[in-house]
C-alpha atoms as a PDB file:
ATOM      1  CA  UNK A   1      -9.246 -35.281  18.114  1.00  0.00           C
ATOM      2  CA  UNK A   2      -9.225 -34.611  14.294  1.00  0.00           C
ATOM      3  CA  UNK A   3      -5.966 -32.297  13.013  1.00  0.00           C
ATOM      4  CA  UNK A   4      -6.335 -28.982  10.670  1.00  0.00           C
ATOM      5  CA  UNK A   5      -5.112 -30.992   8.200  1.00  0.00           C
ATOM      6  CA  UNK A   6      -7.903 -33.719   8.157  1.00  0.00           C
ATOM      7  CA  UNK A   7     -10.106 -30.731   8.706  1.00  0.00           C
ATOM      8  CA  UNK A   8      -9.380 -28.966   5.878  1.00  0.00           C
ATOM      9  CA  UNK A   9      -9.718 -32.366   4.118  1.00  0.00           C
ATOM     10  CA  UNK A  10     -13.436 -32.571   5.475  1.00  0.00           C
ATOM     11  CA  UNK A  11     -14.285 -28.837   4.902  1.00  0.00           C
ATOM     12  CA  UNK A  12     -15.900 -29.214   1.298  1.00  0.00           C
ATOM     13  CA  UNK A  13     -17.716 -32.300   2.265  1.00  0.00           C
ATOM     14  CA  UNK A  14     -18.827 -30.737   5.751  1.00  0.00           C
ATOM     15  CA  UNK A  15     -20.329 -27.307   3.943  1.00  0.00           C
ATOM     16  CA  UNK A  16     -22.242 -29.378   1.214  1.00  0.00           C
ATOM     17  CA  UNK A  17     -23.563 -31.546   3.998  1.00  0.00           C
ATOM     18  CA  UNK A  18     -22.362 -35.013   2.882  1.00  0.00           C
ATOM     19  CA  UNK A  19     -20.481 -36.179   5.703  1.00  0.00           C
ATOM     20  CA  UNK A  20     -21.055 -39.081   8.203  1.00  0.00           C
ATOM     21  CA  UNK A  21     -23.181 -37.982  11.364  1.00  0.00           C
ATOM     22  CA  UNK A  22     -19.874 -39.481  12.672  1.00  0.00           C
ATOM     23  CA  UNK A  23     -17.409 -37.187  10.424  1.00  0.00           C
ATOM     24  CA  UNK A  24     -19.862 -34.270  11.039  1.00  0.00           C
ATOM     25  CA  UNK A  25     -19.487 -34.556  14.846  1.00  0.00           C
ATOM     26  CA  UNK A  26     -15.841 -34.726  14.747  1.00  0.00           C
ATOM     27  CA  UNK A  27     -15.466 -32.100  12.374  1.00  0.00           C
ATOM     28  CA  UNK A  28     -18.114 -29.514  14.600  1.00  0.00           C
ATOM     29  CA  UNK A  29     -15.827 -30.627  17.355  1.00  0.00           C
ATOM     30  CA  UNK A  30     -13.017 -29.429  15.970  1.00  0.00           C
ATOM     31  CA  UNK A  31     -14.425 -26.078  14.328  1.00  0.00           C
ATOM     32  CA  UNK A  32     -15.712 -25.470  18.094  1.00  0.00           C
ATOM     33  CA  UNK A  33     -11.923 -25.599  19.585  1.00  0.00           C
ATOM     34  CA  UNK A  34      -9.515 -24.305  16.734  1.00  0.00           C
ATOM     35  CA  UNK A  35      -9.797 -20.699  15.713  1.00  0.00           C
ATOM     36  CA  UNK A  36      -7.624 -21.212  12.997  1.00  0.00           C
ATOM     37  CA  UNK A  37      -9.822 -24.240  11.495  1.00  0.00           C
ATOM     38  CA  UNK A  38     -13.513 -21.719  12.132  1.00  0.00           C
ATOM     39  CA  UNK A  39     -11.673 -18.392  10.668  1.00  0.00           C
ATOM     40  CA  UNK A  40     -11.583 -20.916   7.485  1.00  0.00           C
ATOM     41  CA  UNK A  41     -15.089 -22.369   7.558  1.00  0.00           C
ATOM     42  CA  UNK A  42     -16.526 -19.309   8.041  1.00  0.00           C
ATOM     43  CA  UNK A  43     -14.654 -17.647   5.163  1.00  0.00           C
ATOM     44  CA  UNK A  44     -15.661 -20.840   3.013  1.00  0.00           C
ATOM     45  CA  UNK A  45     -19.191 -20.410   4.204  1.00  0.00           C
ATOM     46  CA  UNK A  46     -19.104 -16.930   3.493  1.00  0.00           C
ATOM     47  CA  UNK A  47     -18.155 -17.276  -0.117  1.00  0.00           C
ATOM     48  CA  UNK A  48     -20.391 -19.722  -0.804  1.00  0.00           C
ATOM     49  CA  UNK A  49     -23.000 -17.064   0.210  1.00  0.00           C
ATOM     50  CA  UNK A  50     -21.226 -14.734  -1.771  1.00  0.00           C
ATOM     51  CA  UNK A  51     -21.298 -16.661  -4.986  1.00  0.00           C
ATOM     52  CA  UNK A  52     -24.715 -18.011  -4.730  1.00  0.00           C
ATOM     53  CA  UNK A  53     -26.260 -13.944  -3.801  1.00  0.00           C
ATOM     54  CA  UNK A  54     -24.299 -13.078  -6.930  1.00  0.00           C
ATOM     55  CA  UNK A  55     -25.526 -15.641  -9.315  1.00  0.00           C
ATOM     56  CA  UNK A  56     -28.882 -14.950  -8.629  1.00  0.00           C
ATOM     57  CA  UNK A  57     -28.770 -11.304 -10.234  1.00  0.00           C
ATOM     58  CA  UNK A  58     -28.892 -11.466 -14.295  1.00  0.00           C
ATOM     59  CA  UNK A  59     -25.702  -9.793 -15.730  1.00  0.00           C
ATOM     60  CA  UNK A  60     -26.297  -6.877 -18.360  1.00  0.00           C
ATOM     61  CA  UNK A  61     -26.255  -7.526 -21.441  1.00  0.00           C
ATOM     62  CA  UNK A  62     -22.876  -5.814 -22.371  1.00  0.00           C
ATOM     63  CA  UNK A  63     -21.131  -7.498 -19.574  1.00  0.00           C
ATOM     64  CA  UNK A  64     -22.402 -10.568 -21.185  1.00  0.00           C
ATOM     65  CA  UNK A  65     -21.344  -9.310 -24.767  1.00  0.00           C
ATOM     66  CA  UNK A  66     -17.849  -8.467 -23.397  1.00  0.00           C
ATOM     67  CA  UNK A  67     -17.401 -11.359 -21.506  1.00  0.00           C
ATOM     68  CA  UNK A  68     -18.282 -13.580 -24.523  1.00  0.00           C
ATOM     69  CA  UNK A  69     -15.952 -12.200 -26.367  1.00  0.00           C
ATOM     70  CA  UNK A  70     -13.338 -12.906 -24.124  1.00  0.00           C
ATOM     71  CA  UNK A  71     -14.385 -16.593 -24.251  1.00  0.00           C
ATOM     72  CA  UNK A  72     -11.378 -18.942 -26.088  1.00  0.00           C
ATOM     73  CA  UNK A  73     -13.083 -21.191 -28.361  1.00  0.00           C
ATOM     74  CA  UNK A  74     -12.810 -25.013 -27.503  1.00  0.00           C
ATOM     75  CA  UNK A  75     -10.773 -27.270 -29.910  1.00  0.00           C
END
């Protein structure tokens, strides 16, 4: 049986589906019997939603403008 720690290790990998079948199994295993370990997959998983919903919207063009301006040039 995996730990949280190795777990949280595998999290990344598990949500952008690059694990081993054999990592993958292990991991679901583990989501399945620790609450702690599915409270944070499911917040992971939820941001990633978040994010990706958000990104798809074009930003205004002031928010853009003030944003910009924001922006620290690169040396």
């Amino acid at each position: 049986m995996m730990d949280c720690d190795h777990c949280e290790q595998l999290l990344q990998p598990y949500l952008d589906r690059v694990l081993s079948e054999e990592e993958q199994l292990v991991a679901e295993a583990h989501l399945s019997e620790c609450a702690w370990c599915s409270k944070r997959y499911r917040f992971e998983a939820d941001l990633r939603l978040l994010v990706k919903t958000s990104c798809a919207y074009e930003m205004p063009p002031e928010l853009v403008a003030k944003l910009s301006a924001l922006r620290t040039p690169l040396v």
